[in-house]
Protein backbone atom coordinates (compact mmCIF):
# COMPACT_ATOMS: atom_id res chain seq x y z
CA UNK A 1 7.04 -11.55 11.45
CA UNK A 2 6.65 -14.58 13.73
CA UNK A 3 3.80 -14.91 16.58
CA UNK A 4 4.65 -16.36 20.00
CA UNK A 5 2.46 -16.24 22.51
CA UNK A 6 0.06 -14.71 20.92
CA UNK A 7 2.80 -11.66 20.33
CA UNK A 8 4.14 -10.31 17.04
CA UNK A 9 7.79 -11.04 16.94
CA UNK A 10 9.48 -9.19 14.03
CA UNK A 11 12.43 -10.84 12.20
CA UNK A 12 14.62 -7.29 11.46
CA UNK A 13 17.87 -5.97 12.11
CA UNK A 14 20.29 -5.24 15.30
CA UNK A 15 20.89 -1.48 16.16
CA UNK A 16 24.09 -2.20 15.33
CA UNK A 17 23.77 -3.19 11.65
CA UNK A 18 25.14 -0.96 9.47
CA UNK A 19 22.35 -1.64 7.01
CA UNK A 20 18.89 -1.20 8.93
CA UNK A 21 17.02 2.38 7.99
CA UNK A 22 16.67 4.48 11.18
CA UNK A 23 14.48 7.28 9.84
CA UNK A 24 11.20 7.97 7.63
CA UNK A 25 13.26 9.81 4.84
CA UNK A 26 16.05 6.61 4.90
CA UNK A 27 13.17 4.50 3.89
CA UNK A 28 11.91 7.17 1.27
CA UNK A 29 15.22 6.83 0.12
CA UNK A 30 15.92 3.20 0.04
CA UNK A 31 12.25 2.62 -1.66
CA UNK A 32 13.09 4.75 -4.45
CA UNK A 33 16.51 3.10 -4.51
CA UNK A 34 14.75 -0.24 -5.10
CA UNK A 35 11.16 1.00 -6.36
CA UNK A 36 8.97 -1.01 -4.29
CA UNK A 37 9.03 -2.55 -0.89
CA UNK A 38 6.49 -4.71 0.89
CA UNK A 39 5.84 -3.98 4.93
CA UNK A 40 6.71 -7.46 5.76
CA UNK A 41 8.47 -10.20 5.57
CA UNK A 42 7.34 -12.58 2.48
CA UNK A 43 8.56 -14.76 -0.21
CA UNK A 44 11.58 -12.55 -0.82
CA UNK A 45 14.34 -12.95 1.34
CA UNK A 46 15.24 -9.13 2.70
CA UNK A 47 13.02 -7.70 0.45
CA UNK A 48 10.94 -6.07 3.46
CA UNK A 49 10.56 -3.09 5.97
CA UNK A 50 10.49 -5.68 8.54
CA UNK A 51 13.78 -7.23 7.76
CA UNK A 52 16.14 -3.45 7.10
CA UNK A 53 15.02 -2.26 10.09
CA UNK A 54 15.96 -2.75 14.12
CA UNK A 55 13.46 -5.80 15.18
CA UNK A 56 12.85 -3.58 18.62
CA UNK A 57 11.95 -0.54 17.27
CA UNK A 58 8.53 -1.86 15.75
CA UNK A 59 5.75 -0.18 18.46
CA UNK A 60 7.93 0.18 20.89
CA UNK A 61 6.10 4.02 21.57
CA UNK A 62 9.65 5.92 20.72
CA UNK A 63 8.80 8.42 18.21
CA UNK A 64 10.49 8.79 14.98
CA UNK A 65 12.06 5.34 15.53
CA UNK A 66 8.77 3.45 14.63
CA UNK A 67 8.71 1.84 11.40
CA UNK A 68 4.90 1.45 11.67
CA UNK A 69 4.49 5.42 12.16
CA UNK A 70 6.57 6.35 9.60
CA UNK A 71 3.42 4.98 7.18
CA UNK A 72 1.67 7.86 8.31
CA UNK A 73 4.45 10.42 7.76
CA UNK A 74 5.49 9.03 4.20
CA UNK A 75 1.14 8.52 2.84
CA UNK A 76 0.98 12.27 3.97
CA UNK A 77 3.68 13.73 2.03
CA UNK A 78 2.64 11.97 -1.00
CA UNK A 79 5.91 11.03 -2.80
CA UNK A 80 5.39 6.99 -2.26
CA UNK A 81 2.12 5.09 -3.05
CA UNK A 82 1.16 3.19 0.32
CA UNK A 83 -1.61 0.73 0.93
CA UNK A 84 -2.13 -3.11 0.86
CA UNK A 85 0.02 -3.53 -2.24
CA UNK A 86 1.17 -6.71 -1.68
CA UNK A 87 -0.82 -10.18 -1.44
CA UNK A 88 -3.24 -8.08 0.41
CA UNK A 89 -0.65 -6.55 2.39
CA UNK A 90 0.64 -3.02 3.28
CA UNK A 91 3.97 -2.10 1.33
CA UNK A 92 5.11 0.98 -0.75
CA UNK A 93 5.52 1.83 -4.93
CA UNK A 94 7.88 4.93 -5.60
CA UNK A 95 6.37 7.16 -8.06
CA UNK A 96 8.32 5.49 -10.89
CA UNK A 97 6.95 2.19 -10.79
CA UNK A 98 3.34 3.02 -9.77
CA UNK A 99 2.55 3.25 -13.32
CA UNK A 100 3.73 -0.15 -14.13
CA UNK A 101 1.75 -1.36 -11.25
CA UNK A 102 -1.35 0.14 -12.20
CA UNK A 103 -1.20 -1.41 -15.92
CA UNK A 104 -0.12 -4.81 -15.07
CA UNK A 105 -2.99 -5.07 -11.78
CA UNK A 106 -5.66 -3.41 -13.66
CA UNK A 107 -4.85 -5.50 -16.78
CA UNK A 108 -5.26 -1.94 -19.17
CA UNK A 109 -8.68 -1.28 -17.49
CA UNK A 110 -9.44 1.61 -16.01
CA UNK A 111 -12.21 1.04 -13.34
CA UNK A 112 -15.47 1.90 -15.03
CA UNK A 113 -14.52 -0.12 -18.28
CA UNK A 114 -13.36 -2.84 -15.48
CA UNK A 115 -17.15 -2.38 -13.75
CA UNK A 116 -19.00 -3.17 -17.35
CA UNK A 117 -17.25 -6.25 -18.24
CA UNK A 118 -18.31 -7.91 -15.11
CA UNK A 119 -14.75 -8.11 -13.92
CA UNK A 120 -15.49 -5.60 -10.64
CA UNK A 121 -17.95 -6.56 -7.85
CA UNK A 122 -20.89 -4.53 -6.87
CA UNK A 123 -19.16 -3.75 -3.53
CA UNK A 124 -15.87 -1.95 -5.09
CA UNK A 125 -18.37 0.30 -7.53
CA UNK A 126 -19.95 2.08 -4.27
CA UNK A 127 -17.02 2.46 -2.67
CA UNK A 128 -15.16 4.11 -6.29
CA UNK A 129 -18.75 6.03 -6.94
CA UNK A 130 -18.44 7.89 -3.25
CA UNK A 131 -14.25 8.53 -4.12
CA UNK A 132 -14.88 9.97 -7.02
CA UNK A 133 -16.99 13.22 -5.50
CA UNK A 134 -14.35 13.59 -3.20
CA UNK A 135 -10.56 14.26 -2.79
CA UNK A 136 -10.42 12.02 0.04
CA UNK A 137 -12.17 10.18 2.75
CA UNK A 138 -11.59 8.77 6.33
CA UNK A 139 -12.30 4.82 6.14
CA UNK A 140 -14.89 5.07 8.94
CA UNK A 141 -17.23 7.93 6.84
CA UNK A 142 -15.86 6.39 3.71
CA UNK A 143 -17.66 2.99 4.97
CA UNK A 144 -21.39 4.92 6.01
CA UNK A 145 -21.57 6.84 2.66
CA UNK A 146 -21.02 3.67 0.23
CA UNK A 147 -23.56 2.02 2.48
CA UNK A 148 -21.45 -0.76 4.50
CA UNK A 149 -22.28 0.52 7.92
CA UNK A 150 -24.77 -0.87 10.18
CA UNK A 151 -27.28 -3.17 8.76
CA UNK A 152 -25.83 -2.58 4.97
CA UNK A 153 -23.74 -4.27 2.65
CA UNK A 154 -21.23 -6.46 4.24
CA UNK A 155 -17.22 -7.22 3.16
CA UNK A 156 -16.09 -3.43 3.36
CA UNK A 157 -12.53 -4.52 4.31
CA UNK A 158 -11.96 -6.81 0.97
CA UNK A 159 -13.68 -4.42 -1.27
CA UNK A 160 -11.17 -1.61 -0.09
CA UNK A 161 -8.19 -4.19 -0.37
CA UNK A 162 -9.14 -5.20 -3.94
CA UNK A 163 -9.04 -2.26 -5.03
CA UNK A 164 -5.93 -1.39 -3.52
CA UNK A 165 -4.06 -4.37 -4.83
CA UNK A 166 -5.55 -3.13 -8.41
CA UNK A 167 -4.00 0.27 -7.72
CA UNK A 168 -7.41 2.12 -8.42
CA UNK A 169 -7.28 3.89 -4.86
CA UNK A 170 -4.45 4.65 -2.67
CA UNK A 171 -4.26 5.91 1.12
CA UNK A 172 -3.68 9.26 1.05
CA UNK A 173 -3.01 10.05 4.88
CA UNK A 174 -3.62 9.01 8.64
CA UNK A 175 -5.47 11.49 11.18
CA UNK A 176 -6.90 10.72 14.49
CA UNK A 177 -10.72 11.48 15.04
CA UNK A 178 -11.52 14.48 17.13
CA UNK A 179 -14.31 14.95 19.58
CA UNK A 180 -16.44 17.78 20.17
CA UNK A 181 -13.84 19.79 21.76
CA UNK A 182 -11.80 19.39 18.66
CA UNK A 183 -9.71 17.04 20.89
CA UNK A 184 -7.70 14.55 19.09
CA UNK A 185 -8.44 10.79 20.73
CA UNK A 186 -7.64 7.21 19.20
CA UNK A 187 -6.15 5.21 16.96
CA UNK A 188 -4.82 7.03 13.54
CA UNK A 189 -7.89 6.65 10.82
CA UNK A 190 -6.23 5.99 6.98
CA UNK A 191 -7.74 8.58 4.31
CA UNK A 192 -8.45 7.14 0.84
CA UNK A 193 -8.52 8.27 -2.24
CA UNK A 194 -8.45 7.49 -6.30
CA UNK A 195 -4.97 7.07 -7.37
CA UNK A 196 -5.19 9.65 -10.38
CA UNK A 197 -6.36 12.14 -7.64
CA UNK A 198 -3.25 11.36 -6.05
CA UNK A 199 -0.80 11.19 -8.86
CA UNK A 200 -3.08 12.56 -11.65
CA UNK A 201 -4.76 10.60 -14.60
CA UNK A 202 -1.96 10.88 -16.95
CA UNK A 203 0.48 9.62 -15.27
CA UNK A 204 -0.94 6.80 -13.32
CA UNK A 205 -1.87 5.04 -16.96
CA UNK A 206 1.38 6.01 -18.65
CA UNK A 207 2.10 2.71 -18.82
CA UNK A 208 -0.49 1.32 -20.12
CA UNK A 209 1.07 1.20 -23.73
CA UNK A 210 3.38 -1.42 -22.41
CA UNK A 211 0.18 -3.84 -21.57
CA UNK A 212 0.19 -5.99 -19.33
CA UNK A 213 2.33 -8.54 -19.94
CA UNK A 214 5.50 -6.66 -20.61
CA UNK A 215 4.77 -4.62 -17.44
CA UNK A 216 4.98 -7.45 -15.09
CA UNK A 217 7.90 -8.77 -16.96
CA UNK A 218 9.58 -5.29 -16.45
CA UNK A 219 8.27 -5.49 -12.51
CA UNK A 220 9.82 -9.26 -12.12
CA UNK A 221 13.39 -8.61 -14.00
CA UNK A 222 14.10 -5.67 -12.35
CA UNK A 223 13.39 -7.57 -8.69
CA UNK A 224 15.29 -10.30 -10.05
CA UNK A 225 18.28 -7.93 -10.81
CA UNK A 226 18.25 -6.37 -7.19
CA UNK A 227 17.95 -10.21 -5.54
CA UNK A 228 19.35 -13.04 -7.47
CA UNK A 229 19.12 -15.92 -5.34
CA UNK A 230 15.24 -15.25 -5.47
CA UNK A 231 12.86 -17.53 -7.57
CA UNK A 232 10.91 -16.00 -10.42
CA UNK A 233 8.00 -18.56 -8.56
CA UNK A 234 8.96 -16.21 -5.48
CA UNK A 235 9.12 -12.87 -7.18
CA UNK A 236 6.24 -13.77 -8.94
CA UNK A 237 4.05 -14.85 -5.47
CA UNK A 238 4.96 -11.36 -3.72
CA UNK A 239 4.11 -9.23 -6.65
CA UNK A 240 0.70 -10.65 -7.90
């Protein structure tokens, strides 16, 4: 994704190329094909949404065709992991390779044990403390009850991304706000939630016998197999 203009330009596919995804379940497909997929463009050459997909589709207001919709369809039926996954951007983890994720980001910590070393920050613990009473939460109620709304703690936004990168909450769905008519209106609010509520405890840290190192290793090779001509200094930068 370029900007001109002050316009995001993306950097995909013709219609005509046999090789962009056209649907929701194409992508569900493909990302369990490869096992994880960033939303954009990065250090990877093709290894993106953005670049197996038509560049014109992207919020163009056609539905089905938007590649920026589908995120809501796919977080809602709950067969990928989505979220800010990769260098603090959006991207997807099949259900396979979650588990690899979670050991080699949380470095064999689960978050409480994380919290008491000192290696979590105050802000993450109130937002995981308010997540764990509940299945999910809308960002915007999500941000009142772990006290970063008006006049209280400040860096909501990185807190929630940290702990997304770390794999210790995941976004479960997208619904709009509704008025007092019950009357949908606005923008499409992400729902978070704890990973193991997600995908359950057991599974989430079934990896963590592997440790970390041997994790990433597995995560790197197995990107390395699917694009050769990539770096392991450029796998390495879009996994981390």
């Amino acid at each position: 994704m370029i900007t001109i203009d002050g316009k995001w330009i993306m950097e995909g596919l013709s219609r005509s190329d046999s090789r962009r995804i056209k649907t929701s379940q194409e992508l569900v497909d493909y990302v369990n094909e490869v096992g994880f997929l960033p939303l954009f463009k990065n250090s990877v050459k093709g290894f993106s949404v953005e670049e197996m997909t038509a560049s014109d589709s992207w919020w163009a207001g056609v539905p089905g065709e938007d590649p920026w919709e589908w995120r809501e369809v796919i977080a809602a039926e709950g067969n990928l992991a989505y979220g800010k996954l990769f260098g603090n951007r959006a991207g997807y983890i099949s259900k396979e390779w979650y588990p690899y994720f979670a050991s080699y980001r949380r470095d064999g910590y689960d978050f409480d044990s994380r919290y008491e070393d000192g290696l979590a920050s105050h802000r993450t613990k109130r937002i995981m403390d308010v997540l764990s009473i509940y299945d999910m939460l809308p960002s915007n109620e999500l941000r009142v009850m772990a006290g970063f709304g008006v006049g209280g703690e400040k860096g909501y936004e990185g807190a929630l991304t940290s702990l997304q990168m770390q794999t210790y909450i995941t976004i479960r769905c997208f619904k709009k706000r509704t008025n007092k008519k019950n009357v949908e209106y606005g923008w499409p609010v992400a729902y978070y939630s704890i990973s193991e509520k997600l995908f359950g405890e057991d599974y989430v840290r079934s990896a963590y016998k592997y440790g970390t190192d041997e994790c990433k290793a597995r995560i790197m090779d197995h990107l390395a197999k699917r694009y050769p001509d990539a770096t392991r200094k450029e796998i390495e930068k879009v996994i981390k």
